[in-house]
N, C-alpha and C. Protein backbone atom coordinates (compact mmCIF):
# COMPACT_ATOMS: atom_id res chain seq x y z
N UNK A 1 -108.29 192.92 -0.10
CA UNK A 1 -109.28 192.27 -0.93
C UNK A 1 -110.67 192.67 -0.42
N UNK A 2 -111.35 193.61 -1.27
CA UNK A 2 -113.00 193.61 -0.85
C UNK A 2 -113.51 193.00 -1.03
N UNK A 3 -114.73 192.77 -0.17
CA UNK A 3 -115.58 191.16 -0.08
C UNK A 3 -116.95 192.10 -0.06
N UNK A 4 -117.89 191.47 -1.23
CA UNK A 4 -119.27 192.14 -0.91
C UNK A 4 -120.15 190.96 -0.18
N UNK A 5 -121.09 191.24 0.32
CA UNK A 5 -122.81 190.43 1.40
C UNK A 5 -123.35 189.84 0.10
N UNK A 6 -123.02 188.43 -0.02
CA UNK A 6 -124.17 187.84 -0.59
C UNK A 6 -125.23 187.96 -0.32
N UNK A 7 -126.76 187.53 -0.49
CA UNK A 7 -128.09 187.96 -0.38
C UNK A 7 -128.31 187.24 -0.84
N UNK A 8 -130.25 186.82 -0.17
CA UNK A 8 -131.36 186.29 -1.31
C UNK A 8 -131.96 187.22 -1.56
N UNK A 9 -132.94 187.09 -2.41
CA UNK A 9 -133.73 187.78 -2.94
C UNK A 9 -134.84 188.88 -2.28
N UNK A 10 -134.54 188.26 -0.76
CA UNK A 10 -134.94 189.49 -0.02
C UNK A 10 -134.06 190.08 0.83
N UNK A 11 -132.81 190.38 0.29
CA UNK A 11 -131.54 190.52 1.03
C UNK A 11 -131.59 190.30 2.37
N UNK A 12 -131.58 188.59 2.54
CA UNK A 12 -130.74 188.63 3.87
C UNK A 12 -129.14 187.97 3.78
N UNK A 13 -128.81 188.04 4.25
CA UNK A 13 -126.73 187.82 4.27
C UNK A 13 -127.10 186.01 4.25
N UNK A 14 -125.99 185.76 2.94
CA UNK A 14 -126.12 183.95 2.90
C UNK A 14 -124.78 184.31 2.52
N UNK A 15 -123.75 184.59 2.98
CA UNK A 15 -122.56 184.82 2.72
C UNK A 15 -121.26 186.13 2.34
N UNK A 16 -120.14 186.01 2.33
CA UNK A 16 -119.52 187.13 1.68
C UNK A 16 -118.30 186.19 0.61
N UNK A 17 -118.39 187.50 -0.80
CA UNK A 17 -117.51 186.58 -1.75
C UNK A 17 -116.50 187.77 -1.90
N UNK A 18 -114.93 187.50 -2.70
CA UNK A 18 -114.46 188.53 -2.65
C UNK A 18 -115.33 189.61 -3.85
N UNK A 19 -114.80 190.95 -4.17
CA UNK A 19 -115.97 191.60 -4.90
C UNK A 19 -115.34 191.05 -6.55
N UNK A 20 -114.44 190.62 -7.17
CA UNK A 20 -114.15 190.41 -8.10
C UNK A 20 -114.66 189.36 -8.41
N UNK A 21 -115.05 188.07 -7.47
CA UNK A 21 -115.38 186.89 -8.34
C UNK A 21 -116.74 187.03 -8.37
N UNK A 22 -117.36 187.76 -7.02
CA UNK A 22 -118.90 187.57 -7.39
C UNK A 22 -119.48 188.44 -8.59
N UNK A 23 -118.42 189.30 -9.20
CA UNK A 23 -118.84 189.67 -10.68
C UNK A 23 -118.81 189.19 -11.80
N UNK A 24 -117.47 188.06 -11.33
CA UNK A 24 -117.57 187.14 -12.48
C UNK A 24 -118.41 186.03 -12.48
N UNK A 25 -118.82 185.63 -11.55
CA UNK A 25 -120.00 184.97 -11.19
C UNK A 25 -121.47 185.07 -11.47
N UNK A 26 -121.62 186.29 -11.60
CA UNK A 26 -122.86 186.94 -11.48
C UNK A 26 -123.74 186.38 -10.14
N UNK A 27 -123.09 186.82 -9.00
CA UNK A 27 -124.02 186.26 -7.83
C UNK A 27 -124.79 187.37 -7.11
N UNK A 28 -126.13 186.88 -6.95
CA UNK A 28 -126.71 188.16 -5.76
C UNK A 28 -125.91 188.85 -4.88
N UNK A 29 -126.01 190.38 -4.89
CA UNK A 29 -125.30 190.62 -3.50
C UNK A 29 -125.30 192.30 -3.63
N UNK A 30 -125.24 192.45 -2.25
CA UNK A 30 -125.80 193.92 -1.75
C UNK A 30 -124.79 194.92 -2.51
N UNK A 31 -125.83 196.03 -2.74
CA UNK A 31 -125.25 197.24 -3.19
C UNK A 31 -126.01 198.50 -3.07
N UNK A 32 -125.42 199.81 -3.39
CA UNK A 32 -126.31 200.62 -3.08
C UNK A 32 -125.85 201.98 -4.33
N UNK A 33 -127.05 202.79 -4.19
CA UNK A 33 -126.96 203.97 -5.52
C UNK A 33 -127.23 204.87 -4.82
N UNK A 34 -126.73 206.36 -4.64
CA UNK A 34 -126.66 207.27 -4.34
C UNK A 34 -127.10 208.05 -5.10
N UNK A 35 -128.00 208.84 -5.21
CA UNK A 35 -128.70 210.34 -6.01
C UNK A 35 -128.33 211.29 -5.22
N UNK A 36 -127.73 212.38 -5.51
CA UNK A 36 -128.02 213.48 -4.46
C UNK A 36 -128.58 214.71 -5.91
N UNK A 37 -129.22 215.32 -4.85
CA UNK A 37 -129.52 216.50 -6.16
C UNK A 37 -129.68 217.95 -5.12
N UNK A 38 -129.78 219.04 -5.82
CA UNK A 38 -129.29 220.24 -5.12
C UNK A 38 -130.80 220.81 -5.08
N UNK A 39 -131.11 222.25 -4.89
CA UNK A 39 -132.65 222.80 -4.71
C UNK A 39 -133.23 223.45 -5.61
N UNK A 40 -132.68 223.17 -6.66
CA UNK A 40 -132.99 223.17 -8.56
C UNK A 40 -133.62 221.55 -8.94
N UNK A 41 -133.47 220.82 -8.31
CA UNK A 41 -133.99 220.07 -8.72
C UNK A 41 -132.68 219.19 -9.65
N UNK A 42 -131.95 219.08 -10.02
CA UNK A 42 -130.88 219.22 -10.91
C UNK A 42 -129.86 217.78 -9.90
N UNK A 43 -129.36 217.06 -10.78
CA UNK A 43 -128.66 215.75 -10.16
C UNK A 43 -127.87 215.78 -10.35
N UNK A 44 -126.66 215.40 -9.29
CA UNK A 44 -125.12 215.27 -9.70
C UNK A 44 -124.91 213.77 -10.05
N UNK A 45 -124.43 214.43 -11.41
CA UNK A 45 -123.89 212.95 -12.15
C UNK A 45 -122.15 212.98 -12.04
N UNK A 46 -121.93 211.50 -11.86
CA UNK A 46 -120.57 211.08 -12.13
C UNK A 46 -120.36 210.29 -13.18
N UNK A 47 -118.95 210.77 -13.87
CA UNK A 47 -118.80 210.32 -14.83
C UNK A 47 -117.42 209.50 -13.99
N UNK A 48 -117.51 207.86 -14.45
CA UNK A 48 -116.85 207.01 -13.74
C UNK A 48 -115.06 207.24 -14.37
N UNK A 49 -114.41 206.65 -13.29
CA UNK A 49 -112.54 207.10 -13.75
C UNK A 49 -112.81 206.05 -14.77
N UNK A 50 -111.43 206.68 -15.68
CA UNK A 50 -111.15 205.76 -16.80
C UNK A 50 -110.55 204.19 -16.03
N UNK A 51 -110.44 204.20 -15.16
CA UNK A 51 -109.31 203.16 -14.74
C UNK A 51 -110.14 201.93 -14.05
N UNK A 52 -111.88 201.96 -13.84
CA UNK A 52 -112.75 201.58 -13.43
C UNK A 52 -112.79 199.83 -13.83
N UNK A 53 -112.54 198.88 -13.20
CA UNK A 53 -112.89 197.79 -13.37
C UNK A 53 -114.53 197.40 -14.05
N UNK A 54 -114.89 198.10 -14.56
CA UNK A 54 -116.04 197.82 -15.55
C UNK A 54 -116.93 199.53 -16.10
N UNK A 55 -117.42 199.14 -16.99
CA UNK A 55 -118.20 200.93 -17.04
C UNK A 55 -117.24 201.95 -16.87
N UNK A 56 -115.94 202.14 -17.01
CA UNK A 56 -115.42 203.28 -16.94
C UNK A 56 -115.57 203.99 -18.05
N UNK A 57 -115.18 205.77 -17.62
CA UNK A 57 -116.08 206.37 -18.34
C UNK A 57 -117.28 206.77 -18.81
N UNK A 58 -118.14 206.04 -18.33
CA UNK A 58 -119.53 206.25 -18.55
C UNK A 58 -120.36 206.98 -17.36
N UNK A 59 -121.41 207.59 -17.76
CA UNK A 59 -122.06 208.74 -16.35
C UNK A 59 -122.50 207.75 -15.80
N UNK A 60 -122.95 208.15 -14.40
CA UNK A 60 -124.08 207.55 -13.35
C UNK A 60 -124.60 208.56 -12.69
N UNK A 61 -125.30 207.74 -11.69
CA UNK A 61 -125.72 208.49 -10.28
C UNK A 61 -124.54 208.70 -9.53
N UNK A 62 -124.67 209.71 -8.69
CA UNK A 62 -123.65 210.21 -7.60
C UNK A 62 -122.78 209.77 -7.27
N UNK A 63 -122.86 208.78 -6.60
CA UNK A 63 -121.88 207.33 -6.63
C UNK A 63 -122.52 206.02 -6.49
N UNK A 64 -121.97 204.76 -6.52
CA UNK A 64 -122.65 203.46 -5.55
C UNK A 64 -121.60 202.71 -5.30
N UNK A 65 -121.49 201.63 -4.63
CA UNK A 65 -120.67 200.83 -4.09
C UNK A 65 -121.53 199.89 -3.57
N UNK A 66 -120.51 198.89 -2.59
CA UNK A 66 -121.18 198.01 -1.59
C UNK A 66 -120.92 198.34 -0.27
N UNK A 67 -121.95 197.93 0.41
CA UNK A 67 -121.38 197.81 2.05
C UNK A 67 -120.68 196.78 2.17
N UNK A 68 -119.65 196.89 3.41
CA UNK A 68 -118.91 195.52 3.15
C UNK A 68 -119.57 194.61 4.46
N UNK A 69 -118.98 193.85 5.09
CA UNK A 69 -120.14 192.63 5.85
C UNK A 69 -119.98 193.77 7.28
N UNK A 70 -121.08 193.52 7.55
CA UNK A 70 -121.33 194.23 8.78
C UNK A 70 -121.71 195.51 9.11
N UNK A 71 -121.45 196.27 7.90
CA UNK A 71 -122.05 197.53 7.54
C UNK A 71 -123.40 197.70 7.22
N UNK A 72 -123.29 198.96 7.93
CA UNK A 72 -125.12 199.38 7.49
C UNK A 72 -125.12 199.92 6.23
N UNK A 73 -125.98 199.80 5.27
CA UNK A 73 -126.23 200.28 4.02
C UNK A 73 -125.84 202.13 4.31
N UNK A 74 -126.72 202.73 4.88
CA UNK A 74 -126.26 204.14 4.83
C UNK A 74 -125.39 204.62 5.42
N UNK A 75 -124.73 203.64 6.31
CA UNK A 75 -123.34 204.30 6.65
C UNK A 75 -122.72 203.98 5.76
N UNK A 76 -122.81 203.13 4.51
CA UNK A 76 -121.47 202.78 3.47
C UNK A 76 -121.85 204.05 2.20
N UNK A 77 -123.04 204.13 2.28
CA UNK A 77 -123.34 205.60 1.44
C UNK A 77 -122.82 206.78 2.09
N UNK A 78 -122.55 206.75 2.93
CA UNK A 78 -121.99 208.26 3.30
C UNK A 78 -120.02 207.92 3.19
N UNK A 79 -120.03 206.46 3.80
CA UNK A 79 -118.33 206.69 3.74
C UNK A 79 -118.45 206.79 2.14
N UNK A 80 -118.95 206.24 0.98
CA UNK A 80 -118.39 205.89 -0.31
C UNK A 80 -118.72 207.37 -1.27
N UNK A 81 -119.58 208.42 -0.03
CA UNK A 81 -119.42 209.96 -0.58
C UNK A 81 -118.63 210.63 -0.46
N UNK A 82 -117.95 210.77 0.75
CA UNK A 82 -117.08 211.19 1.30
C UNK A 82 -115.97 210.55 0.60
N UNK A 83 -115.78 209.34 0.00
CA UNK A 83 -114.57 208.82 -0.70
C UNK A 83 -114.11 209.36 -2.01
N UNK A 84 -115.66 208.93 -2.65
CA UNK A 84 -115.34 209.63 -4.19
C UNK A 84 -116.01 210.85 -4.28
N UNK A 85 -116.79 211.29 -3.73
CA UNK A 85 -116.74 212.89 -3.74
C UNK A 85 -116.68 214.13 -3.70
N UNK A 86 -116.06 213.80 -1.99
CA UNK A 86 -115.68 214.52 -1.13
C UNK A 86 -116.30 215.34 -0.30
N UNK A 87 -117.71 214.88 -0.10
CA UNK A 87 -118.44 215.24 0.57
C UNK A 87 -119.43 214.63 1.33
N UNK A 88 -120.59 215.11 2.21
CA UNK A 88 -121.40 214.20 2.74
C UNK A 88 -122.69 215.48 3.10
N UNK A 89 -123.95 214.92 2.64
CA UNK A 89 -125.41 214.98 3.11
C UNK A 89 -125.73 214.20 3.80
N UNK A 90 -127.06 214.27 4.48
CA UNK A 90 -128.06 213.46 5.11
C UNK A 90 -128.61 212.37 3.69
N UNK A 91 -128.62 211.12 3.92
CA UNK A 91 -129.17 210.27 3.29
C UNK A 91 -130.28 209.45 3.16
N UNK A 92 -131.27 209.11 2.79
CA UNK A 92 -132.78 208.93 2.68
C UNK A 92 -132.43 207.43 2.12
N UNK A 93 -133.00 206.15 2.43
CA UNK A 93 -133.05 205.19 1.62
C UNK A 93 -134.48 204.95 0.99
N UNK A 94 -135.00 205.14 -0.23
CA UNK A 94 -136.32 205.01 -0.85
C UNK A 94 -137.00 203.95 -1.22
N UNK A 95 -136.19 202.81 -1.75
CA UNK A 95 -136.53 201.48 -2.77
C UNK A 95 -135.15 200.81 -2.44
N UNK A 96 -135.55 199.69 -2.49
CA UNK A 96 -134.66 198.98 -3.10
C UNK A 96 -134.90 197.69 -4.53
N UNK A 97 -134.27 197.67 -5.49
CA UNK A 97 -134.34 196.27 -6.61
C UNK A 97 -133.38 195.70 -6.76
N UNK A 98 -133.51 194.91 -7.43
CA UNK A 98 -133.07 193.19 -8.21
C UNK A 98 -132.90 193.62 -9.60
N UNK A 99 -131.29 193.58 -9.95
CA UNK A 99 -131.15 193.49 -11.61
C UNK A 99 -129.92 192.57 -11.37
N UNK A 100 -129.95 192.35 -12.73
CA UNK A 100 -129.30 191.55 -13.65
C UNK A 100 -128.86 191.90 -15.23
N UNK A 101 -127.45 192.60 -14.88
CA UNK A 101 -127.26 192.30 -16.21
C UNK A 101 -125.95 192.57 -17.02
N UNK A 102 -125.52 191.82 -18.21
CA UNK A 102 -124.18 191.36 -18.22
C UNK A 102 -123.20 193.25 -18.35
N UNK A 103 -121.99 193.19 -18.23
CA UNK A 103 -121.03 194.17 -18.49
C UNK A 103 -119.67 194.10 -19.18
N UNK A 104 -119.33 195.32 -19.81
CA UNK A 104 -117.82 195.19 -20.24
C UNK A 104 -117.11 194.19 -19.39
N UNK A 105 -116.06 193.65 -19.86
CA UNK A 105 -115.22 192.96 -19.14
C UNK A 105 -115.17 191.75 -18.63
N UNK A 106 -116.21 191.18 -19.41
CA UNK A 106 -116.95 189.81 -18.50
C UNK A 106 -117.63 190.06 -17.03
N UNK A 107 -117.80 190.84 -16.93
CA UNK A 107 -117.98 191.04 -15.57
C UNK A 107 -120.13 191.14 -15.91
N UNK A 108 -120.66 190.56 -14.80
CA UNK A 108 -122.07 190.71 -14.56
C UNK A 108 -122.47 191.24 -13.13
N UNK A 109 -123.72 192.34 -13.19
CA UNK A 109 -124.08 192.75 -12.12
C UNK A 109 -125.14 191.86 -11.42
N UNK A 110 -125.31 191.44 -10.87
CA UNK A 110 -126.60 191.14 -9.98
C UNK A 110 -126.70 191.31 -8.61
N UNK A 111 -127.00 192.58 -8.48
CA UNK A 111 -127.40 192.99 -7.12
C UNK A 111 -128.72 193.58 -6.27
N UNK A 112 -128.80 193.43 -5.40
CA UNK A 112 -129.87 194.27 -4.73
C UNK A 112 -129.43 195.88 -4.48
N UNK A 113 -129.84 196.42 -5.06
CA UNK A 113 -129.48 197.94 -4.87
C UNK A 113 -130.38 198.71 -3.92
N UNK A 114 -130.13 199.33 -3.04
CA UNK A 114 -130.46 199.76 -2.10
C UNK A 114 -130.44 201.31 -2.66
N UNK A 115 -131.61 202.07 -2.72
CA UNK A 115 -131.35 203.72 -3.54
C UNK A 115 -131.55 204.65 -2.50
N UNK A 116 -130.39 205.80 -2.72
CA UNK A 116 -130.35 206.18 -1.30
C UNK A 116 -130.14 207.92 -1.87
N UNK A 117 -131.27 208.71 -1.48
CA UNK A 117 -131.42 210.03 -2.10
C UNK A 117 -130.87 210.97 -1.05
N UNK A 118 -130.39 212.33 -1.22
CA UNK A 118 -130.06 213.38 -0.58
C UNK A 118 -129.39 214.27 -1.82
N UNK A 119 -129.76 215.72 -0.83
CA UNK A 119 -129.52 217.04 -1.02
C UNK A 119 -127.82 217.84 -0.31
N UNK A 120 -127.96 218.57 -1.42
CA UNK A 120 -126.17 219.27 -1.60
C UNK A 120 -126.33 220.01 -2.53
N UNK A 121 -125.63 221.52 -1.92
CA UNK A 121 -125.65 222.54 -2.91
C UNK A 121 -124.18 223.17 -3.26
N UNK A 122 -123.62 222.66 -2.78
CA UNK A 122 -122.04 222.71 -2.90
C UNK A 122 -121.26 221.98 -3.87
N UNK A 123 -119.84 222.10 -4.16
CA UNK A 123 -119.10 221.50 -5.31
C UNK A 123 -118.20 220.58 -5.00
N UNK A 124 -118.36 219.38 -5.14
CA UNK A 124 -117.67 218.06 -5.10
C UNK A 124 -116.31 218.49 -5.27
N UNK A 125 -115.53 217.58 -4.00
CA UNK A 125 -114.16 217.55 -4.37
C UNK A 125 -113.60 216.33 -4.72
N UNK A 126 -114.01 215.88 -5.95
CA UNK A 126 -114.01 214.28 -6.51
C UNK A 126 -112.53 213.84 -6.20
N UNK A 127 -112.43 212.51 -5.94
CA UNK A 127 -111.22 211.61 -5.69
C UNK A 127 -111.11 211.31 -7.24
N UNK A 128 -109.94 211.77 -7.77
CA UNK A 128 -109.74 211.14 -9.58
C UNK A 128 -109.28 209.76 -9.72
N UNK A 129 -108.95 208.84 -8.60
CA UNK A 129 -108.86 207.32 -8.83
C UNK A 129 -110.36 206.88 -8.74
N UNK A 130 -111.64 207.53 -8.61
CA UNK A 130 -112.89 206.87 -8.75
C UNK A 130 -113.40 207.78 -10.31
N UNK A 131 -113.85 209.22 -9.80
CA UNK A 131 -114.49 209.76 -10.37
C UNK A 131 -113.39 210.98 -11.79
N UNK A 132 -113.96 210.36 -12.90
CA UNK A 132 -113.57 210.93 -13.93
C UNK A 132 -113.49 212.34 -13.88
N UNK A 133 -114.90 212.99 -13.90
CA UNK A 133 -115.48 214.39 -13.99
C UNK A 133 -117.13 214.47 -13.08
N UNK A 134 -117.87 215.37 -13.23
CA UNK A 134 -119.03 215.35 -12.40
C UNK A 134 -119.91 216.33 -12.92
N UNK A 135 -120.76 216.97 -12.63
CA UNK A 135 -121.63 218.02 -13.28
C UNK A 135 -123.26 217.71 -12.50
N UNK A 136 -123.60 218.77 -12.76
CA UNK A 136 -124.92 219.18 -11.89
C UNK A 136 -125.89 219.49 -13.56
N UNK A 137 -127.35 218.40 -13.25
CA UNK A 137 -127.70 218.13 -14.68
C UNK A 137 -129.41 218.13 -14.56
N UNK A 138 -129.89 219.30 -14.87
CA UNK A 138 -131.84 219.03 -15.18
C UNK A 138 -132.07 217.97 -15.56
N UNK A 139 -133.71 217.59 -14.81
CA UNK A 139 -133.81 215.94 -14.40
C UNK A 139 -134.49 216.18 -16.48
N UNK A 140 -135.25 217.08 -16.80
CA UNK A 140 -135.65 216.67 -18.55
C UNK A 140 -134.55 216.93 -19.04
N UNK A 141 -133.55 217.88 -19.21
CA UNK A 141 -132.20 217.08 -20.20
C UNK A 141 -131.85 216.12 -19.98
N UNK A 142 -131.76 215.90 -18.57
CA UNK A 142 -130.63 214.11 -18.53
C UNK A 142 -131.93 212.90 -19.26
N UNK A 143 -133.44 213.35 -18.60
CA UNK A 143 -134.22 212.38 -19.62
C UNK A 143 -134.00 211.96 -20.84
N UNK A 144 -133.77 213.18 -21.46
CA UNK A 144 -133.77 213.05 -23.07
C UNK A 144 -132.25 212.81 -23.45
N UNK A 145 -131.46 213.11 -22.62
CA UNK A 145 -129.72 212.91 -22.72
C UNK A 145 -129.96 211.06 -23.00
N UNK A 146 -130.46 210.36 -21.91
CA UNK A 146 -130.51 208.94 -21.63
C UNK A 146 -130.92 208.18 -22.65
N UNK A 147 -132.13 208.97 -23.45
CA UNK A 147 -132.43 208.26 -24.53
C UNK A 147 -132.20 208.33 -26.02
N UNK A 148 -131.16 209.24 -26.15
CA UNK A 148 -130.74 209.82 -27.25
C UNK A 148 -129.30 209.31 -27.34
N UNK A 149 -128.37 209.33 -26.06
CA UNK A 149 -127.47 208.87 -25.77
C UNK A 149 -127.09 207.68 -24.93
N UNK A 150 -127.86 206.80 -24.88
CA UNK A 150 -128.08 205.68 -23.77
C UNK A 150 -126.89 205.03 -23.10
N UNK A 151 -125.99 204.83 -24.21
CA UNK A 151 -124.76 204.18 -24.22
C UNK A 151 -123.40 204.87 -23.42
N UNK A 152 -123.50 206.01 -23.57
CA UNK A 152 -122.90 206.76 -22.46
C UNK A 152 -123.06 206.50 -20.74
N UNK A 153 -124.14 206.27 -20.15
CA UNK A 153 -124.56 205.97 -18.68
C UNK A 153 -124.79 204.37 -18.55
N UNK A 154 -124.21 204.51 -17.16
CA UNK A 154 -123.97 202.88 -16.97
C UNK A 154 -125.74 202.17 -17.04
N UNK A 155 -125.31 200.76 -17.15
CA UNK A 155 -126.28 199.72 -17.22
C UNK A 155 -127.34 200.38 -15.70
N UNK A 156 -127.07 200.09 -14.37
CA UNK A 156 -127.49 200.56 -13.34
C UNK A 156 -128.60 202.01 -13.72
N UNK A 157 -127.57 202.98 -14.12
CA UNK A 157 -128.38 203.77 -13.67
C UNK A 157 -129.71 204.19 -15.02
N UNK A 158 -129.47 203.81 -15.81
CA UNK A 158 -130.70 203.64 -16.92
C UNK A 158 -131.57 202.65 -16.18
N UNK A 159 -131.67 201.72 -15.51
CA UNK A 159 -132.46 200.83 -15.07
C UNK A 159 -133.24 201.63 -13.96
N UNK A 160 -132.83 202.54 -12.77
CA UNK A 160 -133.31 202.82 -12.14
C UNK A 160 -133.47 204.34 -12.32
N UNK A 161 -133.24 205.16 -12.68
CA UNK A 161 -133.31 206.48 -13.17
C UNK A 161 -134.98 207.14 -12.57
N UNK A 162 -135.52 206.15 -14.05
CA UNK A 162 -137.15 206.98 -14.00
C UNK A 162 -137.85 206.58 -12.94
N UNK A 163 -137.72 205.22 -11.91
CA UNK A 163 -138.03 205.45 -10.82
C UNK A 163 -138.18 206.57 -9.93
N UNK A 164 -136.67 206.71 -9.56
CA UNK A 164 -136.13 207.92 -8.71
C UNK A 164 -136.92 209.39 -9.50
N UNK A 165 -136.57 209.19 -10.63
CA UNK A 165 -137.24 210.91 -10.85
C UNK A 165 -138.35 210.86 -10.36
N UNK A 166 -139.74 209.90 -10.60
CA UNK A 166 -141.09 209.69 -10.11
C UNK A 166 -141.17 210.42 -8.48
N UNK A 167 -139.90 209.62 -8.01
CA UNK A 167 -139.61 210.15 -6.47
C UNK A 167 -139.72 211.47 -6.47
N UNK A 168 -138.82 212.10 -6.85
CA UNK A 168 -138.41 213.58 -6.78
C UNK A 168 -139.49 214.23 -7.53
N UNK A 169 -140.12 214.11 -8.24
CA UNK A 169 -141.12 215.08 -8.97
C UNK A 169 -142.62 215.27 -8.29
N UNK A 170 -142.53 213.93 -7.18
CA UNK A 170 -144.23 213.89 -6.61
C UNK A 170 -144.43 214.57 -5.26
């Protein structure tokens, strides 16, 4: 049973719930988003397994997950690369935010996301119980992909997207 770090609003630990109820719950609690992009400038997107307890099928960022209690945020970004993608970079943490908002399945997100950038020029050896498919994607197509096609990419990563590009472009 995985248990994610409850949080307040300035993530400090006010508990751990298992990870299924605090979605049905919609309770604060730590998480993190992974970008990696290669020296094109160009982002690896994952397209989530069909078999995904919420959002399956739909693109994201690289990967994300939670740390579980006691974990450091970027050590759970590197194990949860190495899990579903089969690989590992150096990892950068940039921002972190606060969303909220409902999902397939009854399920609701509300987490603190912790965004955690790095570089890779190599080809994912995706785990197919996480990751559907994957692809390496120019940051103005996926712009105009997002808003033409919105409904395709999870809730998460439309929320934080144009942040991160701001990152990478300055």
């Amino acid at each position: 049973m995985e248990k994610v770090v409850l949080v307040d609003k300035k993530d400090n630990p006010v508990g751990t719930m298992e990870k299924m109820e605090a979605h049905k719950k919609g309770l604060l609690h730590r998480a993190f988003s992974v970008f990696v992009f290669n020296d094109k400038n160009e982002l690896m997107l994952q397209q989530r397994a069909l078999g995904k307890y919420h959002s399956p099928g739909l693109w994201s960022n690289t990967c994300c997950s939670h740390p579980g209690p006691d974990e450091d945020v970027l050590d759970a970004g590197h194990r949860r690369l190495v899990e579903e993608m089969g690989f590992d970079c150096e990892l950068d943490e940039v921002f972190g935010f606060i969303y909220h908002a409902s999902l397939d399945k009854g399920m609701i997100e509300h987490e603190f996301d912790h965004v955690l950038i790095g570089t890779f020029n190599g080809i994912p050896k995706i785990n197919r119980d996480e990751v559907e498919n994957w692809k390496w994607i120019n940051i103005d197509d996926l712009s105009v992909d997002i808003i033409e096609n919105s409904q395709n990419y999870t809730v998460w990563f439309r929320i934080v997207y144009e942040r991160v590009k701001e990152i990478i472009l300055s």
